[in-house]
PDB file of N, CA and C in Angstrom:
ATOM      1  N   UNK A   1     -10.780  -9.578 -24.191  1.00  0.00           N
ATOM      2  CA  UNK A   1      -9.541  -9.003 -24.670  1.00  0.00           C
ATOM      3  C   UNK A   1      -8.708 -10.087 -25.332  1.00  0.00           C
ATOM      4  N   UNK A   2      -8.210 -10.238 -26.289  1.00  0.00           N
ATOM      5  CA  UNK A   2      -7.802 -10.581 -27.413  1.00  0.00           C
ATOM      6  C   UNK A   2      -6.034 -11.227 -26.705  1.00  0.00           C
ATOM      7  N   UNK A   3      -5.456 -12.165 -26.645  1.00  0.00           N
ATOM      8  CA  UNK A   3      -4.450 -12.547 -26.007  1.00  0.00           C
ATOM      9  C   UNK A   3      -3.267 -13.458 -27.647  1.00  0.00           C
ATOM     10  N   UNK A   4      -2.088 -12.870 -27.347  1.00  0.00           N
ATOM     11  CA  UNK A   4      -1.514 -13.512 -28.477  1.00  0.00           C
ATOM     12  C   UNK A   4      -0.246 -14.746 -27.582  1.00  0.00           C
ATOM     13  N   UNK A   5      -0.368 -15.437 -28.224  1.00  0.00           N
ATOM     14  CA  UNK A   5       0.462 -16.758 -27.661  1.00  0.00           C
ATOM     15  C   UNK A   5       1.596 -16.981 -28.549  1.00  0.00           C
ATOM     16  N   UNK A   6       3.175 -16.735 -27.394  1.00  0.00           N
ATOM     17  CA  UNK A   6       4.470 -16.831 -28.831  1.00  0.00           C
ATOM     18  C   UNK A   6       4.666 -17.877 -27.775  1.00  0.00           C
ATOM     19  N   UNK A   7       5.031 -18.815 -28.585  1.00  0.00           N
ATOM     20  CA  UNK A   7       5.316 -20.329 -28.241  1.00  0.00           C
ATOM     21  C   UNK A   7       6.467 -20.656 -29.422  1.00  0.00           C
ATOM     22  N   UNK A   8       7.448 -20.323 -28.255  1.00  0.00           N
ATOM     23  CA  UNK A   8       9.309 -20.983 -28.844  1.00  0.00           C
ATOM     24  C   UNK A   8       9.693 -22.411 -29.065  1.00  0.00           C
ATOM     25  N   UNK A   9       9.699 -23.383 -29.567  1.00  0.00           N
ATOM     26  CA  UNK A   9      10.381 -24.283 -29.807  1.00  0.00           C
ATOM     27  C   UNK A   9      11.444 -24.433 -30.283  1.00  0.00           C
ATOM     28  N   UNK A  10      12.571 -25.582 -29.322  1.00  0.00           N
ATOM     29  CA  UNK A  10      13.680 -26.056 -29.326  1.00  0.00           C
ATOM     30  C   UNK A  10      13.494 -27.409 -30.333  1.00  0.00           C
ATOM     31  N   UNK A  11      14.293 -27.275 -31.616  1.00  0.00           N
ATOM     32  CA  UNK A  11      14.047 -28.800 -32.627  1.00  0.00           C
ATOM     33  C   UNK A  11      14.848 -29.067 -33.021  1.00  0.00           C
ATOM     34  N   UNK A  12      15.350 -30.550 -32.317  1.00  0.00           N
ATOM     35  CA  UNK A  12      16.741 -31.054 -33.297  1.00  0.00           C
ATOM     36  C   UNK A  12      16.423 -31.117 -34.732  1.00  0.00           C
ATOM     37  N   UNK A  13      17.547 -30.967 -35.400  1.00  0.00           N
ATOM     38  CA  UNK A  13      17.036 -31.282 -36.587  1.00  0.00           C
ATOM     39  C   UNK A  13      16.764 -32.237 -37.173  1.00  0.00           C
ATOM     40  N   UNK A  14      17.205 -33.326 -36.655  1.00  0.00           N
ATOM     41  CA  UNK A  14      16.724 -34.602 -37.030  1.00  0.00           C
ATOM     42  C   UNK A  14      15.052 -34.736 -36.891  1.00  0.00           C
ATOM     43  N   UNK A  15      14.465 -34.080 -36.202  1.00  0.00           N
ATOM     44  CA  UNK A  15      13.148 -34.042 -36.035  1.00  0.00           C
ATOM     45  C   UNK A  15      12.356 -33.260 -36.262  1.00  0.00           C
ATOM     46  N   UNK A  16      12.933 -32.584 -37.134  1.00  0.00           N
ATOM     47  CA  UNK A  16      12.171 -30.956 -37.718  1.00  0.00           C
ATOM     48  C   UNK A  16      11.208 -32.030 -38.536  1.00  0.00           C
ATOM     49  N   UNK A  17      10.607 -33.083 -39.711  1.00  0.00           N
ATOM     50  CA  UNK A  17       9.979 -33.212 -40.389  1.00  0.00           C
ATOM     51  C   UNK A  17       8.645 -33.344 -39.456  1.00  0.00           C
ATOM     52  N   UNK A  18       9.020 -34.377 -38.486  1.00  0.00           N
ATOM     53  CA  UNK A  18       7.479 -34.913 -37.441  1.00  0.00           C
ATOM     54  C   UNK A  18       7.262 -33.629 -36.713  1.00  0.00           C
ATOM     55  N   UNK A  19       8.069 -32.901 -36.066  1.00  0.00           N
ATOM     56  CA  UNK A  19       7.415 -31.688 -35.610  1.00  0.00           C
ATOM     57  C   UNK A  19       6.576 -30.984 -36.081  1.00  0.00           C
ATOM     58  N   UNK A  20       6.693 -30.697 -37.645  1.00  0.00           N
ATOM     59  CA  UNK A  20       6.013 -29.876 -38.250  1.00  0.00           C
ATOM     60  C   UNK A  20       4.831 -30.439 -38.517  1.00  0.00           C
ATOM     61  N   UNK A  21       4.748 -32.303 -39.060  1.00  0.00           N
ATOM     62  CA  UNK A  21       3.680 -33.156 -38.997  1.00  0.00           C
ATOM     63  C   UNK A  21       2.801 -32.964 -37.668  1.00  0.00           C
ATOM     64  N   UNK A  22       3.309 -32.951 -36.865  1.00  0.00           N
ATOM     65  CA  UNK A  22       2.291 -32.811 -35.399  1.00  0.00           C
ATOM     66  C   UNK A  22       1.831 -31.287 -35.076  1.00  0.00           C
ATOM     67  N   UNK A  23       2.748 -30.393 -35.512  1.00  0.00           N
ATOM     68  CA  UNK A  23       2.390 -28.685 -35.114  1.00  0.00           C
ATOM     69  C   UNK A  23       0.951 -28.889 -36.278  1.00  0.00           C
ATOM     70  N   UNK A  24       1.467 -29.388 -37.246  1.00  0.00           N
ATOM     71  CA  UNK A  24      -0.060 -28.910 -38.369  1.00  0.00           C
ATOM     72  C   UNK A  24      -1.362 -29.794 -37.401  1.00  0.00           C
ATOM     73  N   UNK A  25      -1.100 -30.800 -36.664  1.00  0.00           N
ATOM     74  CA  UNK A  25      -2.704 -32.078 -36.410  1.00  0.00           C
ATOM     75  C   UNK A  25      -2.696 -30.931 -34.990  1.00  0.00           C
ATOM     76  N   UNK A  26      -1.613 -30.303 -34.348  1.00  0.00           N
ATOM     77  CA  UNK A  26      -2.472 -29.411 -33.441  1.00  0.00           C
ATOM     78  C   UNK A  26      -3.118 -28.470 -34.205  1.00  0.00           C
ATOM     79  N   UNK A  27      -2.584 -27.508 -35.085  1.00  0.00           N
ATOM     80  CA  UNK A  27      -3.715 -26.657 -35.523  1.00  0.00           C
ATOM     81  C   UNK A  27      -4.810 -27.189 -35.709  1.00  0.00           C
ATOM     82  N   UNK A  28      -4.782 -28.059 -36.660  1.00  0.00           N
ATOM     83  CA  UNK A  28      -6.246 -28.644 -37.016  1.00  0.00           C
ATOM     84  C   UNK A  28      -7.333 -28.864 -36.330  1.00  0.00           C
ATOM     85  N   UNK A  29      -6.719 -29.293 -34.694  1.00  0.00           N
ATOM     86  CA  UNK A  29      -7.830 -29.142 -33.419  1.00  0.00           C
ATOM     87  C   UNK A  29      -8.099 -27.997 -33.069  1.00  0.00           C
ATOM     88  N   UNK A  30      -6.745 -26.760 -32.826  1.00  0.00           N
ATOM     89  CA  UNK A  30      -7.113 -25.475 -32.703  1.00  0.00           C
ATOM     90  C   UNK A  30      -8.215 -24.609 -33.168  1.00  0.00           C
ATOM     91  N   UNK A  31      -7.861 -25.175 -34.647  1.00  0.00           N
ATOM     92  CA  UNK A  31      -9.153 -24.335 -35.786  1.00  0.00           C
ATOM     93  C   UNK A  31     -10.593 -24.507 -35.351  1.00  0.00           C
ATOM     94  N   UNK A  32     -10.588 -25.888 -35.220  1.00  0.00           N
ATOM     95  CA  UNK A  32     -12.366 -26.109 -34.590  1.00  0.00           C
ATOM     96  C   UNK A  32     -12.286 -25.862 -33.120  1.00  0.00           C
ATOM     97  N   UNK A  33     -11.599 -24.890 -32.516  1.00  0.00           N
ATOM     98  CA  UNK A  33     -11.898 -24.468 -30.912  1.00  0.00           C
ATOM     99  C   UNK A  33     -12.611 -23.252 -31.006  1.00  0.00           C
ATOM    100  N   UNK A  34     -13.473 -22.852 -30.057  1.00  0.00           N
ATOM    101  CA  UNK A  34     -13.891 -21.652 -29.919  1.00  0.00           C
ATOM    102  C   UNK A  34     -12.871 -20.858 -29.508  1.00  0.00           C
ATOM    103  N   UNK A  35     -13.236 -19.424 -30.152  1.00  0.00           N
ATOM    104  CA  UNK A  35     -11.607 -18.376 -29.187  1.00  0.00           C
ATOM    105  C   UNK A  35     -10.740 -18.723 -30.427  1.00  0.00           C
ATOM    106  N   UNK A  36     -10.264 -19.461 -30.876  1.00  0.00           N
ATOM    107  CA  UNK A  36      -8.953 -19.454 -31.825  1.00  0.00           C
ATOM    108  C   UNK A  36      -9.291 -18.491 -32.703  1.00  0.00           C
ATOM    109  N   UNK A  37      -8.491 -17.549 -32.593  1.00  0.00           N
ATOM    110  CA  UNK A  37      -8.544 -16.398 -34.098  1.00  0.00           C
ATOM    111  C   UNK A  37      -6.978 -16.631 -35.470  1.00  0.00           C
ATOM    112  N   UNK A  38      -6.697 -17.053 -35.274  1.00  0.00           N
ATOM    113  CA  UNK A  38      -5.290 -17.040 -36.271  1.00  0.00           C
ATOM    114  C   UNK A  38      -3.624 -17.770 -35.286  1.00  0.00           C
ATOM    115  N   UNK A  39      -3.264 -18.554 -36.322  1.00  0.00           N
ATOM    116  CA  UNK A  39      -1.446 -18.838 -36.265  1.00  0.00           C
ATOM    117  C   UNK A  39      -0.770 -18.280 -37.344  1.00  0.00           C
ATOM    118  N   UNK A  40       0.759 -18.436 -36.952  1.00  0.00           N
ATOM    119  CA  UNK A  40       1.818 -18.457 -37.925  1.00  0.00           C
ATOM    120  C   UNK A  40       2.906 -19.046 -37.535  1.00  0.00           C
ATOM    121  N   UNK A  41       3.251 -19.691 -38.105  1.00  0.00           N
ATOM    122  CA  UNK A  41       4.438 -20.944 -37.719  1.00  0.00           C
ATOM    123  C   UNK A  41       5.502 -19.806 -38.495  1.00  0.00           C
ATOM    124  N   UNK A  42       7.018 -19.299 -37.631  1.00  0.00           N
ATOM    125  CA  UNK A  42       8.267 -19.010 -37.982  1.00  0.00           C
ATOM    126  C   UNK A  42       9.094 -19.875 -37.914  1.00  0.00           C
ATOM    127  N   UNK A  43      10.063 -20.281 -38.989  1.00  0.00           N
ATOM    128  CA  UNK A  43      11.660 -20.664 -38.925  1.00  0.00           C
ATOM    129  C   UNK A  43      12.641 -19.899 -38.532  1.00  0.00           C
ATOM    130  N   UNK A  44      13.236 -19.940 -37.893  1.00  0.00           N
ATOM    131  CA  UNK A  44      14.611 -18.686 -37.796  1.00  0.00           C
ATOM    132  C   UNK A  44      15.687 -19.371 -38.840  1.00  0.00           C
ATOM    133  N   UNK A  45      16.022 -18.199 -39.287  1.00  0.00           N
ATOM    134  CA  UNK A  45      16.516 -18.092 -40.723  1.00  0.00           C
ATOM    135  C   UNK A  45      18.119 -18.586 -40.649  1.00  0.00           C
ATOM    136  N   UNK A  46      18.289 -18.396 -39.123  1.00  0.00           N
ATOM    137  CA  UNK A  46      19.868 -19.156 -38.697  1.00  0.00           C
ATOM    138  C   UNK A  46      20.801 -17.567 -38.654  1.00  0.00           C
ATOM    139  N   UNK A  47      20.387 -16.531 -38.446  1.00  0.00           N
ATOM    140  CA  UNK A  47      21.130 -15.103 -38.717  1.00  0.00           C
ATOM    141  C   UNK A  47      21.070 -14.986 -36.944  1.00  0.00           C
ATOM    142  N   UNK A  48      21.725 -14.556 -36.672  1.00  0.00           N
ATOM    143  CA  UNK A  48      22.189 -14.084 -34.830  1.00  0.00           C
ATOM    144  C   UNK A  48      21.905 -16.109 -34.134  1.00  0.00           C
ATOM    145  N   UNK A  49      20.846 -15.600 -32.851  1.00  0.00           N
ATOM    146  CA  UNK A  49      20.811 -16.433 -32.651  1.00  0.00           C
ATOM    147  C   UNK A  49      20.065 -17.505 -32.442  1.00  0.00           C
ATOM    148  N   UNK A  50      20.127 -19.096 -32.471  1.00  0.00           N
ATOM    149  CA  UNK A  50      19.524 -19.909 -33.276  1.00  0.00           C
ATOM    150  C   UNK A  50      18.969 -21.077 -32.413  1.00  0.00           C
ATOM    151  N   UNK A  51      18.952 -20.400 -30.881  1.00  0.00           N
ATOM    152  CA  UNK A  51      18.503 -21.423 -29.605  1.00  0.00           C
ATOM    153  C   UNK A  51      16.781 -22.128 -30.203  1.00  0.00           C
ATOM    154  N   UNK A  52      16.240 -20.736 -30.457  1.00  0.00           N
ATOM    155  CA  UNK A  52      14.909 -21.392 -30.980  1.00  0.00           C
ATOM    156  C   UNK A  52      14.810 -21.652 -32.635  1.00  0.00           C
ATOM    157  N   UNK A  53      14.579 -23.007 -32.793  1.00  0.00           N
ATOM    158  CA  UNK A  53      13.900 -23.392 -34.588  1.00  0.00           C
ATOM    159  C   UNK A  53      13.174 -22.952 -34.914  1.00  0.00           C
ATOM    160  N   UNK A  54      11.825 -22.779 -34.120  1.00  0.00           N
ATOM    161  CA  UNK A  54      10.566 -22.906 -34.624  1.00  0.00           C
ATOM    162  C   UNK A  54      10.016 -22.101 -33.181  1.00  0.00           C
ATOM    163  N   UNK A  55       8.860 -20.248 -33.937  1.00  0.00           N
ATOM    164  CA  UNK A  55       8.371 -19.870 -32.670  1.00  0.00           C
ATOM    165  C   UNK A  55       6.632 -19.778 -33.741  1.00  0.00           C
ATOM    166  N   UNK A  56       5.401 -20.111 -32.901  1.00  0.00           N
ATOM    167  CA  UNK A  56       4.565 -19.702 -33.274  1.00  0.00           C
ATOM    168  C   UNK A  56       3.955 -19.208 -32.678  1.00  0.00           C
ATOM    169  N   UNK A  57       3.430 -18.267 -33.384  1.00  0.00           N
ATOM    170  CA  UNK A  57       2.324 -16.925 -33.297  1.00  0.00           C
ATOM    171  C   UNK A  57       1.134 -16.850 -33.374  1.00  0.00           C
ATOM    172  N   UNK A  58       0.605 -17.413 -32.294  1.00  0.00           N
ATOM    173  CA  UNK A  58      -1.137 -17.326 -32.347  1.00  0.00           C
ATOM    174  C   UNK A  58      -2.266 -16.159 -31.661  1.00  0.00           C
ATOM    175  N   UNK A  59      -3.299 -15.794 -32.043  1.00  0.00           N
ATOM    176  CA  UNK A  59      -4.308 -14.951 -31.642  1.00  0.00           C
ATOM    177  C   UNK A  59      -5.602 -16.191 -30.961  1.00  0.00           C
ATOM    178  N   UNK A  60      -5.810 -15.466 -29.570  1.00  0.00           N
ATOM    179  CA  UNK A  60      -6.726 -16.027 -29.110  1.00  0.00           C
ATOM    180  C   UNK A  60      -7.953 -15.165 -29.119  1.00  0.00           C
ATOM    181  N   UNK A  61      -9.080 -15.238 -28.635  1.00  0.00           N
ATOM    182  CA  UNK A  61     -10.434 -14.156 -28.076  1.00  0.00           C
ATOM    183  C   UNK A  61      -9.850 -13.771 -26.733  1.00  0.00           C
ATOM    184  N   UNK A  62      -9.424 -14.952 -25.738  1.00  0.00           N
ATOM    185  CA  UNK A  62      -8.967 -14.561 -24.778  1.00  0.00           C
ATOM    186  C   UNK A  62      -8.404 -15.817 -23.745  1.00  0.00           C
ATOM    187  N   UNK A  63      -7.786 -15.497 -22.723  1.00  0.00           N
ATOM    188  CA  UNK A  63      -6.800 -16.389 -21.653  1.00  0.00           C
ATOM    189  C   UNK A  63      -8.253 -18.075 -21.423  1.00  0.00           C
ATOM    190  N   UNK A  64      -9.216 -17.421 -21.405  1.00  0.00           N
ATOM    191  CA  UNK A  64     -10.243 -19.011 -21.289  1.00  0.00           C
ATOM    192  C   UNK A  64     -10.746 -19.485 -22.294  1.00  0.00           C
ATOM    193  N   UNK A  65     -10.670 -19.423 -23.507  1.00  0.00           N
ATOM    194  CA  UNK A  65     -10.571 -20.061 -24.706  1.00  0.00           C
ATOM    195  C   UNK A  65      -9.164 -20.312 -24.797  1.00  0.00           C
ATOM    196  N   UNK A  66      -8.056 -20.118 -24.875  1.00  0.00           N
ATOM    197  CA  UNK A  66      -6.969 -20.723 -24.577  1.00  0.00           C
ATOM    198  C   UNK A  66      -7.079 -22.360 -24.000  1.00  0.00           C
ATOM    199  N   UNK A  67      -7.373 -21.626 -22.439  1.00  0.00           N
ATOM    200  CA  UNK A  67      -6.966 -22.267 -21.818  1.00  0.00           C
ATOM    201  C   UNK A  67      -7.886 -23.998 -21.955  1.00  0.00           C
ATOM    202  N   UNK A  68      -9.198 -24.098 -22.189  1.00  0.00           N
ATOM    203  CA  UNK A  68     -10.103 -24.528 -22.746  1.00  0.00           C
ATOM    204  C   UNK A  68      -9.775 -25.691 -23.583  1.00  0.00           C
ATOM    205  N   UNK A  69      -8.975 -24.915 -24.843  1.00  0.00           N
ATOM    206  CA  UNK A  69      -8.768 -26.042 -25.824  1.00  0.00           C
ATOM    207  C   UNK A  69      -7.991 -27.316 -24.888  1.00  0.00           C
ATOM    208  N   UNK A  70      -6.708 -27.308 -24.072  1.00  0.00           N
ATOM    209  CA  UNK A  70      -6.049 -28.134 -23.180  1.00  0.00           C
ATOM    210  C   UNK A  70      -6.754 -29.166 -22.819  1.00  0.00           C
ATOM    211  N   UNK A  71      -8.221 -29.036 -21.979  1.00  0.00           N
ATOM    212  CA  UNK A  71      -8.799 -29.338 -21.253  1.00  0.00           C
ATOM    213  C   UNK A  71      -8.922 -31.758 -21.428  1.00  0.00           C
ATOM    214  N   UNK A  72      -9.031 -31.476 -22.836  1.00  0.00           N
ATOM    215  CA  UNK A  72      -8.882 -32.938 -23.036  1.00  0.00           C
ATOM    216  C   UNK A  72      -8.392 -32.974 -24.439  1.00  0.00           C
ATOM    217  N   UNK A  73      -7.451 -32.428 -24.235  1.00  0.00           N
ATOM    218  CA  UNK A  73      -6.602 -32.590 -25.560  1.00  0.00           C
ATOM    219  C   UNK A  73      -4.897 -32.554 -24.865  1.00  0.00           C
ATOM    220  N   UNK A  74      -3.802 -33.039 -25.778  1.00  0.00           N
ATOM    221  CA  UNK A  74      -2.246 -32.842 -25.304  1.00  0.00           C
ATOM    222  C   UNK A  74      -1.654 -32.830 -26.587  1.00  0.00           C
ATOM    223  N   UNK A  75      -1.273 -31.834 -26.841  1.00  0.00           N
ATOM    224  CA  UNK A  75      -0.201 -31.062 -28.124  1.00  0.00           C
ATOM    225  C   UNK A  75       0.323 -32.773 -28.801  1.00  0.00           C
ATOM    226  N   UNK A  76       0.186 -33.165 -29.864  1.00  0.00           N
ATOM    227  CA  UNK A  76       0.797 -34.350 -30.414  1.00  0.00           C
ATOM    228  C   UNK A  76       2.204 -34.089 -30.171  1.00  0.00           C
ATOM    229  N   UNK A  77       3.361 -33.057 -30.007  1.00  0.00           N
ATOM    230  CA  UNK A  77       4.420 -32.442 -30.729  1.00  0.00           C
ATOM    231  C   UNK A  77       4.776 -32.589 -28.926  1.00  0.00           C
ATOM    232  N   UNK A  78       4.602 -33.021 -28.090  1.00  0.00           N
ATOM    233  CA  UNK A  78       4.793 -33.133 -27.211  1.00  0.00           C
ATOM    234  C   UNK A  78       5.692 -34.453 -26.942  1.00  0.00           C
ATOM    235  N   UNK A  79       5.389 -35.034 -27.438  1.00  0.00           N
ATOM    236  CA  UNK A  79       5.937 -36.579 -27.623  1.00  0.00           C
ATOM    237  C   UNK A  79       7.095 -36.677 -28.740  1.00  0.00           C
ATOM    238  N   UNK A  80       7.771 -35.624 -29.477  1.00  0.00           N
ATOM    239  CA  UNK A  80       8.272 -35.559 -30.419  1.00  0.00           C
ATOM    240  C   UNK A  80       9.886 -35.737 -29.688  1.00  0.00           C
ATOM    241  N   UNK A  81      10.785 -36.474 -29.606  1.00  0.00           N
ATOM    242  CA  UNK A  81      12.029 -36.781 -29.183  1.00  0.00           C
ATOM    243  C   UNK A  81      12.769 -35.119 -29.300  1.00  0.00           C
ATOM    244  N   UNK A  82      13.205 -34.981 -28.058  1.00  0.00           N
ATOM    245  CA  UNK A  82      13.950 -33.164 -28.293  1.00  0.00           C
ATOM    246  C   UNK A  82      13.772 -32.268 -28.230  1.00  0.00           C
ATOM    247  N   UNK A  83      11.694 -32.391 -28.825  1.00  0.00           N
ATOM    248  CA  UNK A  83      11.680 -30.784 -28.331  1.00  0.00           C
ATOM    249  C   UNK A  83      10.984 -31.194 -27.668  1.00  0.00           C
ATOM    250  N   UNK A  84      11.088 -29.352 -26.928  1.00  0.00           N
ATOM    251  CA  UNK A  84      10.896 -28.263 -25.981  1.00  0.00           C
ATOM    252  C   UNK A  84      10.359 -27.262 -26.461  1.00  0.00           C
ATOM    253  N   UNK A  85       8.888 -26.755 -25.670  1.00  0.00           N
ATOM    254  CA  UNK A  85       8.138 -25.563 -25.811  1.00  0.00           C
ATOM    255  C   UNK A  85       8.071 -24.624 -24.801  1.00  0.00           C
ATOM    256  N   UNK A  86       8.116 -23.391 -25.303  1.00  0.00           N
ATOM    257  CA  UNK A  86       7.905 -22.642 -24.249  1.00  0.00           C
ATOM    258  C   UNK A  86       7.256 -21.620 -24.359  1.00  0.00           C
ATOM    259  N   UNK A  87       5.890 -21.991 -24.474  1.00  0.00           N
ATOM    260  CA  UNK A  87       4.707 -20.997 -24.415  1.00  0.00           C
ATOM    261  C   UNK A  87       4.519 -19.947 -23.304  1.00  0.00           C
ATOM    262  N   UNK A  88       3.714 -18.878 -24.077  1.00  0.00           N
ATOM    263  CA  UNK A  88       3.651 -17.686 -23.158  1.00  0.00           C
ATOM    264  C   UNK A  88       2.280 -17.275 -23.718  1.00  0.00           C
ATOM    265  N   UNK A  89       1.741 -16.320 -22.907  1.00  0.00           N
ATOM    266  CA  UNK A  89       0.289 -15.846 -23.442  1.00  0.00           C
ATOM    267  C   UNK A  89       0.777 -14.325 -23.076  1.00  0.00           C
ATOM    268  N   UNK A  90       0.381 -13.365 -23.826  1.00  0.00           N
ATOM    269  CA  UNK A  90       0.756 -12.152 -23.900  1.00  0.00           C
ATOM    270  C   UNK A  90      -0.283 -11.103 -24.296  1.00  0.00           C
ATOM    271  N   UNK A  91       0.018  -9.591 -23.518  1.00  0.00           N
ATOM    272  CA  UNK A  91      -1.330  -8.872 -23.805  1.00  0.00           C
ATOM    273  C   UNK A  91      -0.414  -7.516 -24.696  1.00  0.00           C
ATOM    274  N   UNK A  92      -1.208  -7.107 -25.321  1.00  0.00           N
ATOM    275  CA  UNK A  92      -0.998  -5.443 -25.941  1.00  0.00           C
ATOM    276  C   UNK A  92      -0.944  -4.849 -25.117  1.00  0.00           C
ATOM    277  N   UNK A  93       0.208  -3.688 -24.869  1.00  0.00           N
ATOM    278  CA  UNK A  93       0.374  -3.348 -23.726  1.00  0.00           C
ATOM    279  C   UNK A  93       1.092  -1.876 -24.568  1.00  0.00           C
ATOM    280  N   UNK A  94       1.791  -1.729 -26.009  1.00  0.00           N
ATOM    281  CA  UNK A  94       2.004  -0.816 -26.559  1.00  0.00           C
ATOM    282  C   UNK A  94       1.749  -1.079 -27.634  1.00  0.00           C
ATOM    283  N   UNK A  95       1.530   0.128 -28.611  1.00  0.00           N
ATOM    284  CA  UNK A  95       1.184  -0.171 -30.494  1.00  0.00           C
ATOM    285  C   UNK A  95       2.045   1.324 -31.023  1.00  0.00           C
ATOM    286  N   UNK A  96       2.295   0.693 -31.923  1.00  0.00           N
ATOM    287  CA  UNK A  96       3.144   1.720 -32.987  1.00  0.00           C
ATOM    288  C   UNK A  96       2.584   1.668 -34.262  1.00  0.00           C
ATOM    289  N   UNK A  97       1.621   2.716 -34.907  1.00  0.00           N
ATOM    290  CA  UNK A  97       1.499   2.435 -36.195  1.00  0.00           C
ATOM    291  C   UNK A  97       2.130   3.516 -36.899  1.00  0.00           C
ATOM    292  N   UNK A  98       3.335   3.215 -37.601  1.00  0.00           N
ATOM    293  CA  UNK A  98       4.169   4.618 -38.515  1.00  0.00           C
ATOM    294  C   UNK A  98       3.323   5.423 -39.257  1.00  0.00           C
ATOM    295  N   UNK A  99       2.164   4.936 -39.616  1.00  0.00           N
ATOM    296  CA  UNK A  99       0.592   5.573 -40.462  1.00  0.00           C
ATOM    297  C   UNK A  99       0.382   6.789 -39.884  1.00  0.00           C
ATOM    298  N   UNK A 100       0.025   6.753 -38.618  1.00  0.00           N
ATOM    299  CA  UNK A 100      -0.806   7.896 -37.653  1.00  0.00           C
ATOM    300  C   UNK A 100       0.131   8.385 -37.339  1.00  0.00           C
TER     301      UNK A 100
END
């Protein structure tokens, strides 16, 4: 079963350039993991509210390919002065398609 991961980040702005430098060298390990199906890196546009900079949106195969990639690897963006992540792994649980 197919698991999507929204992972919020907190980014001063002084450090928005290296964050984004290190979010891309994690994908790059992501991509060659088994289980990784797709990301999308969001900005919040600064409209309501603006606790989180940066949330991304990933598709896994499932919770042990996830969990897997970790195993001997540590997020570069971890070490980044300021931020804060706060990952979640999440299941389909309702769908709305306006189509049908």
């Amino acid at each position: 079963m197919t698991v999507t991961l929204i992972n919020s980040f907190t980014v001063p702005p002084e450090s928005e350039e290296e964050f984004l430098r290190t979010w891309r060298s994690t994908i790059d390990h992501f991509a060659t993991a088994p289980g990784f199906i797709q990301t999308r890196l969001h900005r919040n546009t600064g409209l309501n509210d603006t606790t989180f900079r940066f949330v991304n949106v990933a598709l896994w195969e499932d919770v042990e390919s996830y969990r897997a990639v970790f195993r001997d690897f540590t997020p570069p963006g971890q070490r980044v002065a300021g931020v804060k992540a706060y990952p979640g792994l999440f299941e389909v649980c309702e769908e709305v398609d306006p189509a049908e």
